[in-house]
PDB file of N, CA and C in Angstrom:
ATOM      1  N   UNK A   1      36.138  54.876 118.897  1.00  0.00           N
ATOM      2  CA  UNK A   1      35.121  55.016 119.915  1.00  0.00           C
ATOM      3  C   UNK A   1      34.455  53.656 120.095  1.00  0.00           C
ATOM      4  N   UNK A   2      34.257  53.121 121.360  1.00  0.00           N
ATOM      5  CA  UNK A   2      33.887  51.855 121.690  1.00  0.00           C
ATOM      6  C   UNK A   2      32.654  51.940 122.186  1.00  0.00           C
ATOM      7  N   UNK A   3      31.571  50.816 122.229  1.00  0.00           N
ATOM      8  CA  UNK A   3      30.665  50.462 122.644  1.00  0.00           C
ATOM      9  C   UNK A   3      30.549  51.675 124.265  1.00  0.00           C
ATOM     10  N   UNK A   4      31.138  51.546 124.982  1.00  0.00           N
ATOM     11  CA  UNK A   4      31.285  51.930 126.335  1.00  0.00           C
ATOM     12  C   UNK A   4      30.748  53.547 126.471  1.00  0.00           C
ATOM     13  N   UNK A   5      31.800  54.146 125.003  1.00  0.00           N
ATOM     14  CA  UNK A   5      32.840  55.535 125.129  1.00  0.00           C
ATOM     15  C   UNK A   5      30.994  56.136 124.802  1.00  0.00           C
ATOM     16  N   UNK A   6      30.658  55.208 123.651  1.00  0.00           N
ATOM     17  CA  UNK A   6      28.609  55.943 123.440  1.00  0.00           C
ATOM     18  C   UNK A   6      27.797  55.508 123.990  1.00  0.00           C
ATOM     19  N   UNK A   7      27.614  54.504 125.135  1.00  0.00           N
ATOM     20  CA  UNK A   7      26.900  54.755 126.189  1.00  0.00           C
ATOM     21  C   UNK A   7      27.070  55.672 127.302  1.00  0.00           C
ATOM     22  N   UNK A   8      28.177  56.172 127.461  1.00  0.00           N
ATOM     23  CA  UNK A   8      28.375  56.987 128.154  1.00  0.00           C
ATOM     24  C   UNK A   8      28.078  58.669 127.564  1.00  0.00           C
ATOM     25  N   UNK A   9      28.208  58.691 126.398  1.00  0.00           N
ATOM     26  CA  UNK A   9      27.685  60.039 125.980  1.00  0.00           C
ATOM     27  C   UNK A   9      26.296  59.562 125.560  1.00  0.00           C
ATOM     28  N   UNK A  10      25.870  58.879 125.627  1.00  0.00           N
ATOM     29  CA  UNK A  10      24.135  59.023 125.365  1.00  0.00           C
ATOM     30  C   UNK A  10      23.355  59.214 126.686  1.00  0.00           C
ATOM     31  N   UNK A  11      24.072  58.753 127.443  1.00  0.00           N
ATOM     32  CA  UNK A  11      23.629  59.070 129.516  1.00  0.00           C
ATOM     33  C   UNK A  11      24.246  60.054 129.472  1.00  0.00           C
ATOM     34  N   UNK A  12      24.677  60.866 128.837  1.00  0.00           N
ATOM     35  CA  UNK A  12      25.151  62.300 129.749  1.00  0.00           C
ATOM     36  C   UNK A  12      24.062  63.500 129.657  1.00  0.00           C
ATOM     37  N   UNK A  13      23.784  64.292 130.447  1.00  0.00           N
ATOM     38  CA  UNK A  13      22.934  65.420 130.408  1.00  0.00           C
ATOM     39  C   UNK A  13      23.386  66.430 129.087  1.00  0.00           C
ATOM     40  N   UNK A  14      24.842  66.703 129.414  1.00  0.00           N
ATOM     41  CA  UNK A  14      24.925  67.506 128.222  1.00  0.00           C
ATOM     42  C   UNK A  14      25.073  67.183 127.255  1.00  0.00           C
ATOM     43  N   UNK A  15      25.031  65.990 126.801  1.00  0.00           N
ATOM     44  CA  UNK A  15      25.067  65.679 125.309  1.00  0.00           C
ATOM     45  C   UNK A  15      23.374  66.229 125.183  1.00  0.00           C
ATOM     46  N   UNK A  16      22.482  65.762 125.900  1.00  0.00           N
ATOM     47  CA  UNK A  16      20.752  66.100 125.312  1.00  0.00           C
ATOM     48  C   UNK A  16      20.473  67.683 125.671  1.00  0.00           C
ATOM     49  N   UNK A  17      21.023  67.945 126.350  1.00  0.00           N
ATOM     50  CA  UNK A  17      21.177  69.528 126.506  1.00  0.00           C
ATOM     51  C   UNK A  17      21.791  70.033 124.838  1.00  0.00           C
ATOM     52  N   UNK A  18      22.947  70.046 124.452  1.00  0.00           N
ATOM     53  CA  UNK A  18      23.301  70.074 123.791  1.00  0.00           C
ATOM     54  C   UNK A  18      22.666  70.140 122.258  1.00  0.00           C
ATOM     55  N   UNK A  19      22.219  68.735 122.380  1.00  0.00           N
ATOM     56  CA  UNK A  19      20.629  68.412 121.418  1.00  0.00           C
ATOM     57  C   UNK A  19      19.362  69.320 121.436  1.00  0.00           C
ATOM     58  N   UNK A  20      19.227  69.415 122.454  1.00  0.00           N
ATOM     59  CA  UNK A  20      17.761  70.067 122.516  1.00  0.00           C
ATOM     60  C   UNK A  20      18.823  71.953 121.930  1.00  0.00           C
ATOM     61  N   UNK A  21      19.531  72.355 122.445  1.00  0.00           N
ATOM     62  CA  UNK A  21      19.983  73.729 121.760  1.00  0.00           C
ATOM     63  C   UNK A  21      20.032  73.745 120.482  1.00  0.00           C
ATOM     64  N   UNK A  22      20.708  72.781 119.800  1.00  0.00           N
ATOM     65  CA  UNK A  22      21.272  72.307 118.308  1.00  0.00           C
ATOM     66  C   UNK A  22      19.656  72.567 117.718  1.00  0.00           C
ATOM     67  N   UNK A  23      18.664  72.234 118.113  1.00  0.00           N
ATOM     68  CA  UNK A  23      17.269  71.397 117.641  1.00  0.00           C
ATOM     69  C   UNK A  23      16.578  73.133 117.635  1.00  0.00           C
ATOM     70  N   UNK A  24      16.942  73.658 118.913  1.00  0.00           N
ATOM     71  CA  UNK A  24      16.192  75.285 118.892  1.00  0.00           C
ATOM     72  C   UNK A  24      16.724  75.854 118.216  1.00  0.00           C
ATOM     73  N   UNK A  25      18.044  75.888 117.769  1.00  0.00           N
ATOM     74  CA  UNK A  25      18.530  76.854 117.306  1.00  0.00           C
ATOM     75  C   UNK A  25      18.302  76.511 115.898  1.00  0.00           C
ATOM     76  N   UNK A  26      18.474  75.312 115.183  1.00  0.00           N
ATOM     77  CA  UNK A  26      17.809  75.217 113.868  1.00  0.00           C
ATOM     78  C   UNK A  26      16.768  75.497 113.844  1.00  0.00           C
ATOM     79  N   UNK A  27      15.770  74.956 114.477  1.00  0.00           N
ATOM     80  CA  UNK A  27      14.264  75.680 113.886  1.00  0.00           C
ATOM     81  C   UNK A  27      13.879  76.861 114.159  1.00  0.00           C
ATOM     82  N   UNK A  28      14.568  77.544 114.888  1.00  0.00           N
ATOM     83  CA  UNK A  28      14.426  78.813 115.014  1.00  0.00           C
ATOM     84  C   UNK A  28      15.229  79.763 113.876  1.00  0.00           C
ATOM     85  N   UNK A  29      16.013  79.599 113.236  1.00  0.00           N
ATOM     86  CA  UNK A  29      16.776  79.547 112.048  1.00  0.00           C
ATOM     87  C   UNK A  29      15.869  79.477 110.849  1.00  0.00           C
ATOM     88  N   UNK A  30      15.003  78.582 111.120  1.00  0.00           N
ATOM     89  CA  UNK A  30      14.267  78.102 109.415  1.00  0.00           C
ATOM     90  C   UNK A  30      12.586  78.920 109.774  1.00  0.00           C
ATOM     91  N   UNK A  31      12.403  79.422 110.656  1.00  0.00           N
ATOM     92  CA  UNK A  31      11.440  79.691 110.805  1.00  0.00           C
ATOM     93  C   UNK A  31      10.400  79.426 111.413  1.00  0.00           C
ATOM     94  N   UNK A  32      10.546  78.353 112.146  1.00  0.00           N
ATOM     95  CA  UNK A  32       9.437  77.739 113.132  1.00  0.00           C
ATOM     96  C   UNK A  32       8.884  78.346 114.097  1.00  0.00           C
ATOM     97  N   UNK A  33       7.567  78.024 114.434  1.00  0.00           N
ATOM     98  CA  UNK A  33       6.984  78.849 115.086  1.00  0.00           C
ATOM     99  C   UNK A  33       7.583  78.639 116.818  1.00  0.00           C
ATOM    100  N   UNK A  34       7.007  79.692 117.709  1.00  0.00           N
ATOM    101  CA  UNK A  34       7.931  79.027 119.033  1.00  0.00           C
ATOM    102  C   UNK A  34       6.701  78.242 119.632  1.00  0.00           C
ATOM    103  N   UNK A  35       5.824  77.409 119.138  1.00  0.00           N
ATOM    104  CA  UNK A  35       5.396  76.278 119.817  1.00  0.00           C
ATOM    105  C   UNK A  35       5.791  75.504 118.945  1.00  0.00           C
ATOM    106  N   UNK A  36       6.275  75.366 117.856  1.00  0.00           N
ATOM    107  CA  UNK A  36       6.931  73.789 117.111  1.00  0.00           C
ATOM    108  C   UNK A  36       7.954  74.198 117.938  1.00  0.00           C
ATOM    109  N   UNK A  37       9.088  75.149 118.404  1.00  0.00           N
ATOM    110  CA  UNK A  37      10.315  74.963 118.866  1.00  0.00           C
ATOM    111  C   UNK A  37      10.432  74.488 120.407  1.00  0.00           C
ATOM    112  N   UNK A  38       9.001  74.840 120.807  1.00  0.00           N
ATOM    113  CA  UNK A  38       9.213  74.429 122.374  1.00  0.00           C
ATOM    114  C   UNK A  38       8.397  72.465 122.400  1.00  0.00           C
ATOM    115  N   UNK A  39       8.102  72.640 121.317  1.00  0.00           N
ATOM    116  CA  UNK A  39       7.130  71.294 121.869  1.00  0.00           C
ATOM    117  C   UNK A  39       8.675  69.840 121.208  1.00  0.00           C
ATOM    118  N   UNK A  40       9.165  70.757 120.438  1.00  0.00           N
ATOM    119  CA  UNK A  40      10.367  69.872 120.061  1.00  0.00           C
ATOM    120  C   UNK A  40      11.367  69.388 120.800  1.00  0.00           C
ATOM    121  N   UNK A  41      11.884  70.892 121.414  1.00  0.00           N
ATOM    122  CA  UNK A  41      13.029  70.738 122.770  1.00  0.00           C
ATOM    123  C   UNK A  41      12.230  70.319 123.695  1.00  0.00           C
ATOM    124  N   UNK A  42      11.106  70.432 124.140  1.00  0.00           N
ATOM    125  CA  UNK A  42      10.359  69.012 125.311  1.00  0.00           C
ATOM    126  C   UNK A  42      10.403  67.736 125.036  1.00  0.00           C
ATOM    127  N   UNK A  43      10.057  67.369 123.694  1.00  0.00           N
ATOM    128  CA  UNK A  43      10.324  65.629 123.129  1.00  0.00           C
ATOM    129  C   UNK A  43      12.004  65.667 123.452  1.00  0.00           C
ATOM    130  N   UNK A  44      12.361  66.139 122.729  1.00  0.00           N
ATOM    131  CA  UNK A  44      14.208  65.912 123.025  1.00  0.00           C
ATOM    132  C   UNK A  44      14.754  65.863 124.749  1.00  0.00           C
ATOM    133  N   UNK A  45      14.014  66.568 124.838  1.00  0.00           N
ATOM    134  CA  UNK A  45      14.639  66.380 126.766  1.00  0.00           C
ATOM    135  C   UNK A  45      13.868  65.676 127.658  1.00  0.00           C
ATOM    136  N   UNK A  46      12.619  65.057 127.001  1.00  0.00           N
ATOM    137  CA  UNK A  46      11.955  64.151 127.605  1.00  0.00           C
ATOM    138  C   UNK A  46      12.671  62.821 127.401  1.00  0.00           C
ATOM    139  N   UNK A  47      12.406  62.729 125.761  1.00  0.00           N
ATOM    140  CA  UNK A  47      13.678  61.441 125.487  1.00  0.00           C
ATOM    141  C   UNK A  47      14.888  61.353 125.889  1.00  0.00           C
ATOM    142  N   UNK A  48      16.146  62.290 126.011  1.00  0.00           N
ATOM    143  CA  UNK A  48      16.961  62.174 126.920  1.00  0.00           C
ATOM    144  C   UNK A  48      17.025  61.796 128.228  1.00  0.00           C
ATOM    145  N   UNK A  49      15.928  62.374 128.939  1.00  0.00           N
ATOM    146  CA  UNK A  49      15.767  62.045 130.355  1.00  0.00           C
ATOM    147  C   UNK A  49      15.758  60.446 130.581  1.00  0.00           C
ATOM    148  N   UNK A  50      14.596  60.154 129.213  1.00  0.00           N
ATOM    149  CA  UNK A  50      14.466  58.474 129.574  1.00  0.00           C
ATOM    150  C   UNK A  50      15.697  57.459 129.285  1.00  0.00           C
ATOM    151  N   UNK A  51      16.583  57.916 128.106  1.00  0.00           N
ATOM    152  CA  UNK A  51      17.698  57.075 127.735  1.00  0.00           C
ATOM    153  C   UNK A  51      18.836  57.008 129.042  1.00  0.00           C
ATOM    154  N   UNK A  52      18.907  58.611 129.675  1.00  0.00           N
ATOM    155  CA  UNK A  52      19.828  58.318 130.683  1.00  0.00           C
ATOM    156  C   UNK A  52      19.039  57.594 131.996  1.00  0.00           C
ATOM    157  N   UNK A  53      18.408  57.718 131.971  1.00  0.00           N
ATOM    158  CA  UNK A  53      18.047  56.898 133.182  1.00  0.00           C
ATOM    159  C   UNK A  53      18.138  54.985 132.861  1.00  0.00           C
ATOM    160  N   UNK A  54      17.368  55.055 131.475  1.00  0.00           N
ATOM    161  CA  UNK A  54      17.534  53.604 131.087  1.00  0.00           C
ATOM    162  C   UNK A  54      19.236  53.189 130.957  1.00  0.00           C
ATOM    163  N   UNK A  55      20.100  53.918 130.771  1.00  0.00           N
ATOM    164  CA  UNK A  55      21.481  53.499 130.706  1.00  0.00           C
ATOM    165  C   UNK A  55      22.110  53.416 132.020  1.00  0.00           C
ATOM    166  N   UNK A  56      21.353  53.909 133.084  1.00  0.00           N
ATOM    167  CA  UNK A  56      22.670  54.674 134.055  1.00  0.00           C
ATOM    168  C   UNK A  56      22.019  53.183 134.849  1.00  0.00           C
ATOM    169  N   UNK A  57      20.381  53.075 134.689  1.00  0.00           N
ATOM    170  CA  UNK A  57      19.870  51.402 135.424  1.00  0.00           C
ATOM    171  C   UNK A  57      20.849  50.467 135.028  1.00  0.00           C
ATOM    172  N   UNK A  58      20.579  50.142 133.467  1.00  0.00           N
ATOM    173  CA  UNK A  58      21.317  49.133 132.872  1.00  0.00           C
ATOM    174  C   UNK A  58      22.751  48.911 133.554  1.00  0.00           C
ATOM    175  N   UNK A  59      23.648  50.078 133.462  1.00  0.00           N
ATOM    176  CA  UNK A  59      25.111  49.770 133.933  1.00  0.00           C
ATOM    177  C   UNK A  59      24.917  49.598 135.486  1.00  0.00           C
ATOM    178  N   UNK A  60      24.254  49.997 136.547  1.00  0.00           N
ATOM    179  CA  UNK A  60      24.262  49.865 137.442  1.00  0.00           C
ATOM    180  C   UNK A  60      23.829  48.350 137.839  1.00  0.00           C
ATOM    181  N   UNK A  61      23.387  47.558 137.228  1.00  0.00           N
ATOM    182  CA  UNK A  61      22.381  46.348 137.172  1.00  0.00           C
ATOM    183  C   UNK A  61      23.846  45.437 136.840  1.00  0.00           C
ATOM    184  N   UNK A  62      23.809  46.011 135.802  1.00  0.00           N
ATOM    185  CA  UNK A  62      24.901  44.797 135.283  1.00  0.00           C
ATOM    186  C   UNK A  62      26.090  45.018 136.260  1.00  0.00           C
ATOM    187  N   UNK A  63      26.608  45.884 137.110  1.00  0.00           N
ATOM    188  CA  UNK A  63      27.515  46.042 137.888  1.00  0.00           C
ATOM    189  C   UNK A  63      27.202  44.967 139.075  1.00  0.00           C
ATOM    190  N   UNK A  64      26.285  45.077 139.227  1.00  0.00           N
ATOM    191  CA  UNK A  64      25.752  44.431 140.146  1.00  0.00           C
ATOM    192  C   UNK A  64      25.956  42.829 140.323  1.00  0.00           C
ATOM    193  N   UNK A  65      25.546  42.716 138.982  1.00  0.00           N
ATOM    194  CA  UNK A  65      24.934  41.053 138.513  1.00  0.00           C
ATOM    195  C   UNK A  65      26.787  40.340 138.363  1.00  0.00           C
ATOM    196  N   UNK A  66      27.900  41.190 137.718  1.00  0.00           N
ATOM    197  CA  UNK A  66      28.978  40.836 137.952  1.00  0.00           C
ATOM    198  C   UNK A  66      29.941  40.986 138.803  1.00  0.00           C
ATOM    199  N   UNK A  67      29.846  41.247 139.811  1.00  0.00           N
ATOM    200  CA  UNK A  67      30.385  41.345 141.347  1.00  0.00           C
ATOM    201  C   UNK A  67      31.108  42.982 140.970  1.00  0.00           C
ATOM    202  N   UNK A  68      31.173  43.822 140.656  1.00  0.00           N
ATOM    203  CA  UNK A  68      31.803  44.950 139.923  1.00  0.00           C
ATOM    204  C   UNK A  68      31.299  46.292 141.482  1.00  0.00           C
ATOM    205  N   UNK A  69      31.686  46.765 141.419  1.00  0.00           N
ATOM    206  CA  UNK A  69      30.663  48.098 142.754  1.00  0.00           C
ATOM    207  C   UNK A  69      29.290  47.883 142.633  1.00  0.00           C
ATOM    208  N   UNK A  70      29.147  47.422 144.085  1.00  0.00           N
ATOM    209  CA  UNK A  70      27.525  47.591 144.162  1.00  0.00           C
ATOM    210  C   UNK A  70      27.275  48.844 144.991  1.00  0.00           C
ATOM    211  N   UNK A  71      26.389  48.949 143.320  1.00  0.00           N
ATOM    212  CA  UNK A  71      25.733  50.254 143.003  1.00  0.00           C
ATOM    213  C   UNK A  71      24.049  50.217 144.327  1.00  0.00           C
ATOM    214  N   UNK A  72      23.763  50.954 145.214  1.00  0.00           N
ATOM    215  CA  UNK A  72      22.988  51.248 145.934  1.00  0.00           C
ATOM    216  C   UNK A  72      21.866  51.846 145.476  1.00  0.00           C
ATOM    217  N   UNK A  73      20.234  51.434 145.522  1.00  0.00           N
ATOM    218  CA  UNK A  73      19.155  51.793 145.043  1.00  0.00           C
ATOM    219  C   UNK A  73      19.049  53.055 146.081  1.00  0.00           C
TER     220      UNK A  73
END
């Protein structure tokens, strides 16, 4: 797996989808209450939201900056 192959699964929706289930379904498992489980899967899909957006800029930028598809704001 290359540099590329995990930026591309860290920008994907369902990988943090994925995360945020993995994250409910353990603490819901161990006992957590459902405001530790909801305030958890909100950090997790808040932080997802921001990584894919910060990745999907980044590659679009750098596409840009090296003559590669220009990517349209």
């Amino acid at each position: 797996m290359n540099r590329n192959d995990i930026l591309r699964k860290l920008s994907s929706r369902k990988f943090w989808a994925l995360l945020a289930a993995l994250a409910t379904s353990v603490l819901t498992a161990s006992g957590a209450g459902d405001n530790t489980v909801l305030h958890v899967t909100g950090v997790i899909g808040a932080v997802g939201a921001c990584v894919a957006y910060m990745l999907a800029e980044g590659i679009s930028d750098a596409a840009r900056g090296t003559g590669g598809d220009k990517a349209e704001d």
